[in-house]
Protein backbone atom coordinates (compact mmCIF):
# COMPACT_ATOMS: atom_id res chain seq x y z
CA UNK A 1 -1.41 13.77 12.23
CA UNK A 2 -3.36 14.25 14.97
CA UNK A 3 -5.10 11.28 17.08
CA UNK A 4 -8.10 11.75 19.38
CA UNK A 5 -8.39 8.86 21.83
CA UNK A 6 -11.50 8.64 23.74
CA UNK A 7 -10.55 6.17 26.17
CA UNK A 8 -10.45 5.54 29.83
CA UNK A 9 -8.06 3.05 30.30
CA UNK A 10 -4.28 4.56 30.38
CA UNK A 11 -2.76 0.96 29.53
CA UNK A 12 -4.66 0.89 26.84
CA UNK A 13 -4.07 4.35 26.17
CA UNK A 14 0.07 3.96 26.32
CA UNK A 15 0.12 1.22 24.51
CA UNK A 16 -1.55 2.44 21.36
CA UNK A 17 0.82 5.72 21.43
CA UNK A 18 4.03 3.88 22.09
CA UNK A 19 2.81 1.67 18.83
CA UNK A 20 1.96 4.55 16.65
CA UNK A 21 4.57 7.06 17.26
CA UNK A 22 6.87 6.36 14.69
CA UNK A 23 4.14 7.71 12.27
CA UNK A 24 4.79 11.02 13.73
CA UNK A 25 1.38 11.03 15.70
CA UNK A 26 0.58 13.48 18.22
CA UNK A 27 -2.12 11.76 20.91
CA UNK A 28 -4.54 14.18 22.17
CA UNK A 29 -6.21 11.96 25.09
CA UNK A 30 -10.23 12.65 26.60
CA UNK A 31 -11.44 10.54 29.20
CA UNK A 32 -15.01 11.92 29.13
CA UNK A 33 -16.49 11.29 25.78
CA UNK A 34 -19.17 14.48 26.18
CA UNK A 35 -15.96 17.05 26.34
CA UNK A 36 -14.04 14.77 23.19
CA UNK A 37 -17.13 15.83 21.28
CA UNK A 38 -17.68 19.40 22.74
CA UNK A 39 -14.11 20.16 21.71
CA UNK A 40 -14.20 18.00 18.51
CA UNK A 41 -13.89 20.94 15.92
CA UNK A 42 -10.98 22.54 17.65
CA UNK A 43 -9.54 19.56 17.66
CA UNK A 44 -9.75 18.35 14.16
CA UNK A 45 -8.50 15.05 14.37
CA UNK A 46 -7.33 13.16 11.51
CA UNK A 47 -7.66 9.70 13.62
CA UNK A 48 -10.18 8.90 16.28
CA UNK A 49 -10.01 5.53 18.52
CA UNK A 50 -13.34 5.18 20.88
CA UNK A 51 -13.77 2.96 23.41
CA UNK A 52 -17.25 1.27 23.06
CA UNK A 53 -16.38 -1.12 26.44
CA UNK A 54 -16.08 2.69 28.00
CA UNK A 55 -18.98 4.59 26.53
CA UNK A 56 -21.52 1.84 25.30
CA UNK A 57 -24.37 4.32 25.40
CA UNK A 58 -22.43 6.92 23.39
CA UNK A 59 -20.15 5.41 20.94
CA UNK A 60 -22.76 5.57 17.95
CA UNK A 61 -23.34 9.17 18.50
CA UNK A 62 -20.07 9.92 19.11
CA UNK A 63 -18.99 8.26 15.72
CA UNK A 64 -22.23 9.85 13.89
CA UNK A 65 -21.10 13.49 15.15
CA UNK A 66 -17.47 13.07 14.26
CA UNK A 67 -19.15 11.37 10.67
CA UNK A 68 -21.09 14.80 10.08
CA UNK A 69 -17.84 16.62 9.68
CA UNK A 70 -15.55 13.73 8.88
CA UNK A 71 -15.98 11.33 6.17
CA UNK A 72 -13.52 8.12 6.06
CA UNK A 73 -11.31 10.24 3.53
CA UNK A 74 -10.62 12.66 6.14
CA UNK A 75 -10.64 10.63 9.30
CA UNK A 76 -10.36 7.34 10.53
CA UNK A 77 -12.67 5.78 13.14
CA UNK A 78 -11.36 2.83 14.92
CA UNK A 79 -13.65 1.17 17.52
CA UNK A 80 -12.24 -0.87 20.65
CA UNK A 81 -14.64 -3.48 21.84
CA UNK A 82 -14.80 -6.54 24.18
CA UNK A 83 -16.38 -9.83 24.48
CA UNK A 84 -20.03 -8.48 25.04
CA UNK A 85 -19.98 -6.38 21.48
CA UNK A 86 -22.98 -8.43 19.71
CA UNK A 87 -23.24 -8.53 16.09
CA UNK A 88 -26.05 -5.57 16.09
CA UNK A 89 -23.61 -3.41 17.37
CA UNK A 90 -21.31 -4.45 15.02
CA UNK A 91 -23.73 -3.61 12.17
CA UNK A 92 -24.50 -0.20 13.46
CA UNK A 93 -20.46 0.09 13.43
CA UNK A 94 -20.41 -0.65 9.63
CA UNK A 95 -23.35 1.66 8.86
CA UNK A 96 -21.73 4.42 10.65
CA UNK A 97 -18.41 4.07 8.54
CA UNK A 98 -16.08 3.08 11.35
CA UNK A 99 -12.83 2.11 9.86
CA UNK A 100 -11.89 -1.30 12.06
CA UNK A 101 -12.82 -2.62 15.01
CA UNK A 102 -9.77 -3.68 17.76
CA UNK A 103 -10.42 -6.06 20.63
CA UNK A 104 -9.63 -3.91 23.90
CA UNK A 105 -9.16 -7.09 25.98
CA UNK A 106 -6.34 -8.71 23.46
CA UNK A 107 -4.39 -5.37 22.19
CA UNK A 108 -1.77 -7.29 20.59
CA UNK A 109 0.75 -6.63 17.25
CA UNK A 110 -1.40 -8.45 15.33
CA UNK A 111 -4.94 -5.87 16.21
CA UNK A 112 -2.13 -3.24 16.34
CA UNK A 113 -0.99 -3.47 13.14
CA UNK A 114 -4.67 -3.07 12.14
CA UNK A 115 -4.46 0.12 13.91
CA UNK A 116 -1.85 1.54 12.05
CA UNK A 117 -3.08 0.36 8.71
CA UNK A 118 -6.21 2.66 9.29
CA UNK A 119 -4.13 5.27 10.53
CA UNK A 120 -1.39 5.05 8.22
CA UNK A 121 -3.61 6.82 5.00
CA UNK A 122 -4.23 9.35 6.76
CA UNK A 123 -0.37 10.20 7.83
CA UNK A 124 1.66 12.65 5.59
CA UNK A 125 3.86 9.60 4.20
CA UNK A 126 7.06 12.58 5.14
CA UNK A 127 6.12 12.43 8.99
CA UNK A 128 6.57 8.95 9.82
CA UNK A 129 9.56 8.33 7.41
CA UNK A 130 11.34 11.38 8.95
CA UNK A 131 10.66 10.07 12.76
CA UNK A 132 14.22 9.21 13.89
CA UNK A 133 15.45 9.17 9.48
CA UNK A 134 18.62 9.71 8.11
CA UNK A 135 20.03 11.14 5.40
CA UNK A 136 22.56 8.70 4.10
CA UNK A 137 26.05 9.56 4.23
CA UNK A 138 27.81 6.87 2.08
CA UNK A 139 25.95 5.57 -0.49
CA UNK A 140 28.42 2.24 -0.62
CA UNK A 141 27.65 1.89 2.77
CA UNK A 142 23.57 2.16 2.25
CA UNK A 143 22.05 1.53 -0.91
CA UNK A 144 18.51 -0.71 -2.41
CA UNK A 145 17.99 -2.15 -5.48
CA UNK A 146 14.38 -2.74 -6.29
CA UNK A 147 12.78 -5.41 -8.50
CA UNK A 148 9.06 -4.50 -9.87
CA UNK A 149 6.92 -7.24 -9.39
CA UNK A 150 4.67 -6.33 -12.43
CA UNK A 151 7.33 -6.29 -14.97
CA UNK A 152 10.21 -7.88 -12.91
CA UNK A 153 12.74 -5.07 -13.69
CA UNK A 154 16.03 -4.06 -11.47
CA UNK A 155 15.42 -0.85 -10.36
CA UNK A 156 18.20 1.09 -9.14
CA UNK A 157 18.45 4.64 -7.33
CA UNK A 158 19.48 6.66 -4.46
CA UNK A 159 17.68 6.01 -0.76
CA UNK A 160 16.92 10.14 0.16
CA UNK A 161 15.77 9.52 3.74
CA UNK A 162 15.80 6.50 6.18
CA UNK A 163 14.29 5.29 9.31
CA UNK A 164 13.88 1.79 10.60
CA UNK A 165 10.01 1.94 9.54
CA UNK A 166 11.10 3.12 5.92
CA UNK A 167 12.36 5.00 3.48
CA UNK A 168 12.17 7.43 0.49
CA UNK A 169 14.03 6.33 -2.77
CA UNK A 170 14.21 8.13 -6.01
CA UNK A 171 14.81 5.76 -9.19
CA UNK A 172 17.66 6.24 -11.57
CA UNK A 173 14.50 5.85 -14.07
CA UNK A 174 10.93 6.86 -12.51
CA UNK A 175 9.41 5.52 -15.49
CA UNK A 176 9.86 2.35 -14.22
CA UNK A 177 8.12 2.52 -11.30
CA UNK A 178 5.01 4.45 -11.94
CA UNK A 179 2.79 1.25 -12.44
CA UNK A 180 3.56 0.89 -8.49
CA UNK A 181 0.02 1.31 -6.90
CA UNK A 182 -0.49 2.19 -3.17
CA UNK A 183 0.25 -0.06 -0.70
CA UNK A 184 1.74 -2.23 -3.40
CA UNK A 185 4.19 -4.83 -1.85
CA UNK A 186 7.63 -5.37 -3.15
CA UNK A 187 8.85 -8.93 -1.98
CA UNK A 188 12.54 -8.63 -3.73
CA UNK A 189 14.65 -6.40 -2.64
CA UNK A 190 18.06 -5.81 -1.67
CA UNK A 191 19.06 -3.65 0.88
CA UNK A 192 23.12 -3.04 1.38
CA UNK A 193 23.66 -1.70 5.26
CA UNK A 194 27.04 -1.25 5.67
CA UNK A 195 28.72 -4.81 5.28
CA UNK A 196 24.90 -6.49 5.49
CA UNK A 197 23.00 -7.61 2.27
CA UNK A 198 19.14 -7.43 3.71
CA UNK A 199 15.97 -8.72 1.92
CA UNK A 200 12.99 -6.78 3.31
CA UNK A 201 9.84 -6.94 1.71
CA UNK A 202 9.20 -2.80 1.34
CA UNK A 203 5.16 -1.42 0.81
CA UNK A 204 4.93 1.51 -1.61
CA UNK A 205 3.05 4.30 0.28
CA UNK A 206 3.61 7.18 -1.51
CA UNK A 207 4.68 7.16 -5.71
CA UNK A 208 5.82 10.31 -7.08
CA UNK A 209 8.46 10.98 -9.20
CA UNK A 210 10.41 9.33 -5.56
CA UNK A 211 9.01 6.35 -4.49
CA UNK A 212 8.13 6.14 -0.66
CA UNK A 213 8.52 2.72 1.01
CA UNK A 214 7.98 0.97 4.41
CA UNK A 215 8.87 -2.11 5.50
CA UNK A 216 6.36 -4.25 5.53
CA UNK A 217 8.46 -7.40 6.60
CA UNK A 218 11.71 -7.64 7.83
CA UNK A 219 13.37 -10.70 9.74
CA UNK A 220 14.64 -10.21 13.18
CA UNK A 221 18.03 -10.69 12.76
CA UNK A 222 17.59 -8.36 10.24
CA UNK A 223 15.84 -5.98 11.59
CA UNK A 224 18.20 -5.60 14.36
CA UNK A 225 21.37 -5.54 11.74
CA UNK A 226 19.20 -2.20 10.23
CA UNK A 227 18.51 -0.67 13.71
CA UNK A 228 22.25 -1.14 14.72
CA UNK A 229 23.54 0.74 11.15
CA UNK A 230 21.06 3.51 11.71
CA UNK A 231 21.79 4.19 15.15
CA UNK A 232 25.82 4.31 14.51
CA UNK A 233 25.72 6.40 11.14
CA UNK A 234 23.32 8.58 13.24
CA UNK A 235 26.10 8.98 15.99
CA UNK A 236 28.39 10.21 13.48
């Protein structure tokens, strides 16, 4: 996926890249919001974040030219604003199709997470599960078992490809899980890393005949049990 971010803070700028990287996003940066649009087409961005505290004057026809090309199937829009944004503008930023609007002044997980949610449809669900995956070694050593939440099945299987963002998992029985919708949340499961019994709550992103999964929610403790595993069964 590629990212356009029309922006002329570099805080601002680092901080959104070092949050979205691990969906495989490359970051093409423009300072000058004239040249981000003269150079849009060769560009072809799947993701755009513009700056309206930056360009005030030229957000809206920024967003309407990248719109022309672009609709919110395609591409997202996401909009940084601060404390001055009225609610007209914010209107003209729902007519125009932008995707979400992000406080620049308070980038924290919370409008970050809103980030990636925009961005994440638009992500090959394959890019950001292979950033830094695995392909499991030892399946006593790594192994899920899923419950549906529809019919409240056990659903067991073999985890293909890991990361600490996610995973892809094909079912011993895909029948089972093709009621799964997108972005359908999972809240039981049980993951087995190494000697560790973890309970994250996974997110179905992509449902084929293998099911792709993030986590959605992990605890910290955890989380850092996971990141340890990975890292040592990737060292071997």
């Amino acid at each position: 996926m590629k990212l356009l971010l029309v922006l002329s803070s570099s805080e601002a700028c680092k901080q959104i890249a070092d949050y979205v990287k691990e969906l495989g996003v490359e970051i093409i940066h423009y300072r000058n919001i004239i040249k981000a649009m003269d150079n849009i087409d060769e560009i072809s961005p799947d993701g755009v974040v513009v700056s309206a505290t930056d360009f005030p004057r030229h957000w809206k026809t920024f967003v309407s030219f990248v719109r022309i090309g672009r609709p919110v199937e395609s591409c997202a829009v996401v909009l940084l604003y601060n404390s001055f944004f009225s609610d007209k503008e914010r209107g003209k930023a729902k007519f125009l199709n932008v995707n979400c609007l992000i406080s620049e002044e308070n980038l924290n997980k919370r409008s970050l997470n809103q980030l990636s949610d925009a961005l994440r449809p638009h992500v090959p669900a394959i890019e950001w599960i292979n950033h830094l995956a695995i392909k499991p070694q030892n399946e006593k050593k790594l192994a899920i078992i899923l419950t549906n939440p529809l019919t409240g099945t056990l659903i067991a299987g073999k985890i293909i490809k890991i990361s600490k963002a996610g995973m892809v998992f094909m079912p011993e029985h895909p029948r089972l899980t093709r009621n799964l919708t997108l972005m359908a949340e999972l809240p039981s499961c049980s993951l087995r890393a190494g000697n560790a019994i973890l309970s994250p709550i996974c997110r179905v992103i992509r449902n084929e005949e293998s099911l792709t999964l993030e986590f959605a929610h992990i605890k910290a403790r955890e989380k850092r049990i996971l990141h340890k595993f990975l890292r040592e069964e990737n060292a071997c």
